[in-house]
N, C-alpha and C. Protein backbone atom coordinates (compact mmCIF):
# COMPACT_ATOMS: atom_id res chain seq x y z
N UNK A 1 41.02 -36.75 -29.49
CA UNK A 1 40.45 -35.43 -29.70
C UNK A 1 41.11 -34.81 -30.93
N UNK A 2 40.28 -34.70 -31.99
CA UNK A 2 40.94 -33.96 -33.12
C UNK A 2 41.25 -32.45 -32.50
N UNK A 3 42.79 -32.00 -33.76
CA UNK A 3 42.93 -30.61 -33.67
C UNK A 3 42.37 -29.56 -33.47
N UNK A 4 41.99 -28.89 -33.39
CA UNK A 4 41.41 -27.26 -33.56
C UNK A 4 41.40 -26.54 -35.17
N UNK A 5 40.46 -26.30 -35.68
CA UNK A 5 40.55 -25.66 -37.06
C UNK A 5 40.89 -24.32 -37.36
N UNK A 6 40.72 -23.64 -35.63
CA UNK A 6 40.57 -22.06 -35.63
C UNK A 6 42.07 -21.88 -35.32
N UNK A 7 42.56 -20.78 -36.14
CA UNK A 7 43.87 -20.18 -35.89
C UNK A 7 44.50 -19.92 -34.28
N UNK A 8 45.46 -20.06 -33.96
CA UNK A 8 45.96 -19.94 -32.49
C UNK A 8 45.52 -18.52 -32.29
N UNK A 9 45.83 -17.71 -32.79
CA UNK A 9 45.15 -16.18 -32.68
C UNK A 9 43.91 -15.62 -32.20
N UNK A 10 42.92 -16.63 -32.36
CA UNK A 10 41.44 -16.59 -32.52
C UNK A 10 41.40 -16.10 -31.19
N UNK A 11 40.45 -15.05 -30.86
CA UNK A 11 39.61 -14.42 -29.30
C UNK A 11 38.97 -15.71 -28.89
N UNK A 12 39.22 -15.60 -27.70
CA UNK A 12 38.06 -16.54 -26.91
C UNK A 12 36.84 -15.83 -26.93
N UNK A 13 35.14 -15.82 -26.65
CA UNK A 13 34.34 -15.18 -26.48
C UNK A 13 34.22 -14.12 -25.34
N UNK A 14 34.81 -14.85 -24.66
CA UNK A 14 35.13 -13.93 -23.60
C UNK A 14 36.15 -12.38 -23.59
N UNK A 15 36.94 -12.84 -24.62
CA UNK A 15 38.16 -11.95 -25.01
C UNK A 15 37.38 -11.02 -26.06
N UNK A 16 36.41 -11.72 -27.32
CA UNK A 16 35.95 -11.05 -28.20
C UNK A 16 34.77 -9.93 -27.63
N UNK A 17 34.17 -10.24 -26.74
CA UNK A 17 32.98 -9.00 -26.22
C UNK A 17 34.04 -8.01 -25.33
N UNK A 18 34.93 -8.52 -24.97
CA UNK A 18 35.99 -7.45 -23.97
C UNK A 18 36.09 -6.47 -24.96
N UNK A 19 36.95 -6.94 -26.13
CA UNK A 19 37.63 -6.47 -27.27
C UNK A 19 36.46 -4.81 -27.59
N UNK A 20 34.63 -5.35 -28.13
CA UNK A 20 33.72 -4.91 -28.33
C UNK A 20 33.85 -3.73 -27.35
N UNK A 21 33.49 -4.27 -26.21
CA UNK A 21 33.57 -3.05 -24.92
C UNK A 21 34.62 -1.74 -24.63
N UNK A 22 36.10 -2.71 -25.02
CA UNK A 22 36.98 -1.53 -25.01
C UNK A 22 36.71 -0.38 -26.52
N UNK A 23 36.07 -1.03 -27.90
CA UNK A 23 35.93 -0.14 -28.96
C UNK A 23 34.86 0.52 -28.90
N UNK A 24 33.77 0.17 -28.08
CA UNK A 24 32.42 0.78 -27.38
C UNK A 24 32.96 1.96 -26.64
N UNK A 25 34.07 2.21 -25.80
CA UNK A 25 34.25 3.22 -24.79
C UNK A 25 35.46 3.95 -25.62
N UNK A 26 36.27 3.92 -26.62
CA UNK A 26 37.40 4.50 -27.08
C UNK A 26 36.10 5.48 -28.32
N UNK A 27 35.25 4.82 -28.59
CA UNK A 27 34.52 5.41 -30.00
C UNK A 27 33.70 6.75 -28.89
N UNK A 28 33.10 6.26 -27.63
CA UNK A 28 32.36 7.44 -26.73
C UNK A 28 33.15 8.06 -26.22
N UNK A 29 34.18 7.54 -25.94
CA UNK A 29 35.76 8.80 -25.59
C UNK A 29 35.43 10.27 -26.84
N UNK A 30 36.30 9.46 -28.22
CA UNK A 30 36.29 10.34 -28.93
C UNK A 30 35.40 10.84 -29.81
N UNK A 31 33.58 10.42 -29.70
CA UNK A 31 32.59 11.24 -29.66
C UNK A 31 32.45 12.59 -28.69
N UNK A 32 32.98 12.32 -27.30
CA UNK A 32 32.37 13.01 -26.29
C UNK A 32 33.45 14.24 -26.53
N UNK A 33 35.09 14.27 -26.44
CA UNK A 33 35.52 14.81 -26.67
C UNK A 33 35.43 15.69 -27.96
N UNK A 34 34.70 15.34 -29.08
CA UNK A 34 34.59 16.52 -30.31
C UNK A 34 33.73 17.94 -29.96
N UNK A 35 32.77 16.87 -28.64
CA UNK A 35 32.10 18.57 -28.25
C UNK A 35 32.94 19.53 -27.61
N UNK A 36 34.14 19.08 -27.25
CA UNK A 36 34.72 20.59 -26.37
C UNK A 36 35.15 21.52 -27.19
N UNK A 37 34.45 22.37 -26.89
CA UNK A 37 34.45 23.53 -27.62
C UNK A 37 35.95 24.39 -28.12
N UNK A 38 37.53 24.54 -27.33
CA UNK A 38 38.21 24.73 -27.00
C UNK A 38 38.95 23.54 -28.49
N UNK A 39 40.03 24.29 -29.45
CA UNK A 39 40.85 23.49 -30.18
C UNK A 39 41.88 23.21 -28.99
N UNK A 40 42.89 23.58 -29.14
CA UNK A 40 43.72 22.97 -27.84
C UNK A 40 43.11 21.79 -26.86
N UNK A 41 42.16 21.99 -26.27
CA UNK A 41 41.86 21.06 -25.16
C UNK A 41 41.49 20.03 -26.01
N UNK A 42 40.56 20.26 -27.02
CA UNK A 42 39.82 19.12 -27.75
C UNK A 42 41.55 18.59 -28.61
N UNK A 43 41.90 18.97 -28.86
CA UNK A 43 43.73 17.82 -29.29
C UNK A 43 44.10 17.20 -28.21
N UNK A 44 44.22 17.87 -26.94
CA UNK A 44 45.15 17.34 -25.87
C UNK A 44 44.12 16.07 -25.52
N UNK A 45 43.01 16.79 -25.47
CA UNK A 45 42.51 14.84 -24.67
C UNK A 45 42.42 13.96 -25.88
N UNK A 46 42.25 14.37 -27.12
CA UNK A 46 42.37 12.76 -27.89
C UNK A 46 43.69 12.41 -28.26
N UNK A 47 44.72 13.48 -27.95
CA UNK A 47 46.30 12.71 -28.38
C UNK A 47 46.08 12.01 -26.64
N UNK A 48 45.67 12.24 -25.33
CA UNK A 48 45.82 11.55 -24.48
C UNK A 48 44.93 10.10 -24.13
N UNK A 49 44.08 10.01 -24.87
CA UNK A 49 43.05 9.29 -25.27
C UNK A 49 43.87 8.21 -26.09
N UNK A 50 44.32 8.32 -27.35
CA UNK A 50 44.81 8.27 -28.03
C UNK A 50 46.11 7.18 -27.30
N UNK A 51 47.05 8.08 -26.67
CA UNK A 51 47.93 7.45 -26.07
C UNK A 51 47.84 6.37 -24.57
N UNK A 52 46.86 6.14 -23.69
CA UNK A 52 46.23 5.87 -23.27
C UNK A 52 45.92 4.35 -23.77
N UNK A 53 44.99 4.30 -24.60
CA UNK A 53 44.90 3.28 -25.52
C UNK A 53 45.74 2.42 -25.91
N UNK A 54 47.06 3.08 -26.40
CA UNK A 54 48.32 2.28 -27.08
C UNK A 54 48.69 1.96 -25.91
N UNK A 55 48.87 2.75 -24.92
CA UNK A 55 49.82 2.26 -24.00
C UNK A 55 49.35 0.75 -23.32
N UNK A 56 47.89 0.55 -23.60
CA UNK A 56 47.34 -0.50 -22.42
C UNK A 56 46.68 -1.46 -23.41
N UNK A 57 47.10 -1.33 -24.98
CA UNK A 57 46.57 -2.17 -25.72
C UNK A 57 46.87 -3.75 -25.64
N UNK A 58 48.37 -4.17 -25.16
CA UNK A 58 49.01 -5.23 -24.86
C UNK A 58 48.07 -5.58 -23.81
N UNK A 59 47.24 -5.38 -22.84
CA UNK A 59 46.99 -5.47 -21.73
C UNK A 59 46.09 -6.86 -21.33
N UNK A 60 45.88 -7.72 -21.03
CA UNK A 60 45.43 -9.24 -20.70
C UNK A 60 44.63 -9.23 -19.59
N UNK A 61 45.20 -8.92 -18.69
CA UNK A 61 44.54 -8.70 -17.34
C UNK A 61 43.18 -7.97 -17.08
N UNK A 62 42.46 -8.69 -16.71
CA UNK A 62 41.09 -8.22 -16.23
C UNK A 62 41.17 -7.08 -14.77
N UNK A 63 40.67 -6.10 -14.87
CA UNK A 63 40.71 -5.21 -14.10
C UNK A 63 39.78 -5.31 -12.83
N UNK A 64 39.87 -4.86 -11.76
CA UNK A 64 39.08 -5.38 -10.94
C UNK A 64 38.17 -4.00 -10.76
N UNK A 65 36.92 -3.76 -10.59
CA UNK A 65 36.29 -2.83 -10.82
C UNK A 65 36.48 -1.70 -9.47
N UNK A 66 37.43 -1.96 -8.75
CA UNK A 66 38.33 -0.93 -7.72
C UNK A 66 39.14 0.05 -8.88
N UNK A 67 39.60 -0.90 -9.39
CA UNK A 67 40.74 -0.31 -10.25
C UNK A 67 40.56 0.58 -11.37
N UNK A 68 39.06 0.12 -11.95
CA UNK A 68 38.24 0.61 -13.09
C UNK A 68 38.06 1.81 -12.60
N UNK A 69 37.50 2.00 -11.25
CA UNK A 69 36.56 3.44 -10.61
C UNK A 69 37.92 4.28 -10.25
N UNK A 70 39.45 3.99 -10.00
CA UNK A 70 40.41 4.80 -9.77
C UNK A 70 40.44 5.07 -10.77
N UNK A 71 40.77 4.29 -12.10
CA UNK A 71 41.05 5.04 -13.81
C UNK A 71 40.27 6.06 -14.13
N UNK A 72 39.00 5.83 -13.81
CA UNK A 72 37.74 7.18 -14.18
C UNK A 72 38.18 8.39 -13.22
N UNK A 73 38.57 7.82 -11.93
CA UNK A 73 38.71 9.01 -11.18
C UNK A 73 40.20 9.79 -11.53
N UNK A 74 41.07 9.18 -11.96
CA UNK A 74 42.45 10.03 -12.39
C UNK A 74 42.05 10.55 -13.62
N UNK A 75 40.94 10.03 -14.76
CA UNK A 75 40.64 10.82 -15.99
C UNK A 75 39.95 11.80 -15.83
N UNK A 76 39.03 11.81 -14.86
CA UNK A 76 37.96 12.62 -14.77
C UNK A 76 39.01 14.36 -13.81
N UNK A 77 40.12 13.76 -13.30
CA UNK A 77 40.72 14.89 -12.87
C UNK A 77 41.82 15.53 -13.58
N UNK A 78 42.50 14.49 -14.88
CA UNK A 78 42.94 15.12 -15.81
C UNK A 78 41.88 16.21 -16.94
N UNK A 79 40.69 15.47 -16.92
CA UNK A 79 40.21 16.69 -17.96
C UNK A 79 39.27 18.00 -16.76
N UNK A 80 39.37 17.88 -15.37
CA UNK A 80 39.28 18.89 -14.95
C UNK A 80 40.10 19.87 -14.88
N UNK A 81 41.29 19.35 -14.81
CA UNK A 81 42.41 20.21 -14.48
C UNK A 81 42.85 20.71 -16.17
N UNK A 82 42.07 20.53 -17.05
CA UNK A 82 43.07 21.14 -18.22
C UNK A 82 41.32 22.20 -18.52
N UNK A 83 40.53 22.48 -17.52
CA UNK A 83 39.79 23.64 -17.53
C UNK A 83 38.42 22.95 -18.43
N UNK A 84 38.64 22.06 -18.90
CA UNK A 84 37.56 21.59 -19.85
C UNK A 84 35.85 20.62 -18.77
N UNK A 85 34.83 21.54 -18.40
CA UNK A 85 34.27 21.32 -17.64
C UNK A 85 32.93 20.71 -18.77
N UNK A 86 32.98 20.68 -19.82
CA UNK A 86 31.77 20.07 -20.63
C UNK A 86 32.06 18.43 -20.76
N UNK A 87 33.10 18.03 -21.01
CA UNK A 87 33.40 16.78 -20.91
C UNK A 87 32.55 15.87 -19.12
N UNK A 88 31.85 14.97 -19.91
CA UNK A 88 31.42 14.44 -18.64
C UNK A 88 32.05 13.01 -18.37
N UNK A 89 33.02 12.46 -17.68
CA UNK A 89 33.27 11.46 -17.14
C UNK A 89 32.42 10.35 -17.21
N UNK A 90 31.35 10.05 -17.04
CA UNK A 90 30.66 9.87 -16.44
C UNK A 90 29.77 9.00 -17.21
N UNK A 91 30.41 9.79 -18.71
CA UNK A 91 29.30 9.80 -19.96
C UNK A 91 30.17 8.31 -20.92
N UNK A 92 31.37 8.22 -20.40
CA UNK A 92 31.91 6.68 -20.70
C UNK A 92 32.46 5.94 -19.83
N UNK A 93 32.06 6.04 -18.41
CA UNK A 93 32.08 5.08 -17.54
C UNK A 93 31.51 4.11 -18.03
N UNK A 94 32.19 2.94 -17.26
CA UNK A 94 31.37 1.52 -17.35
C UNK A 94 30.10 1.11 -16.66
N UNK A 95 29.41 1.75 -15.87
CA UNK A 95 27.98 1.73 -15.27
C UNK A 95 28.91 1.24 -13.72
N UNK A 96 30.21 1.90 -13.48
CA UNK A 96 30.58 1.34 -12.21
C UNK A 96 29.78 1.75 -10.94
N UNK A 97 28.86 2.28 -11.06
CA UNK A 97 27.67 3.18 -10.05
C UNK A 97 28.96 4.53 -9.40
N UNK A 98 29.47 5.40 -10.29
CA UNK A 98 29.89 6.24 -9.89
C UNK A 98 29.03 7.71 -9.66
């Protein structure tokens, strides 16, 4: 069996549409967030957005879609609780039938 030509680095396909999906929901994150009307709120959720991201960028593990519908549900109660009721959750879910 000859070598491999593609760099060790290279995405699997599987890894490369993940990759797509997570820049699909970080780009509707910080679309959705420009509508809040509020400067303050509209900083706090994209520095948390923002941080969020970095923090889980290392991340490998496939999520199990239990786990997916708790993440929406702890986000969806962080941007309730900071008063910002135009933001819809809902509106970058993954189609988890929430």
């Amino acid at each position: 069996m000859a070598a491999s030509r593609l760099p060790a680095a290279t995405l699997t396909l599987k890894q490369f549409i993940r990759r797509q999906q997570v820049l699909l929901l970080y780009r509707r994150i910080l679309q959705t967030i420009r509508q809040v009307p509020n400067d303050s709120d509209r900083k706090y959720l994209k520095d948390w957005a923002r941080e969020e991201f970095k923090r889980n960028k290392s991340a490998t593990e496939e999520a199990s879609p239990a786990t997916e519908a708790q993440d929406l549900k702890e986000a969806n109660g962080i941007v309730t609780t900071t008063g910002v009721h135009s933001i819809h959750v809902r509106e970058f879910s993954l189609d988890l039938g929430l």
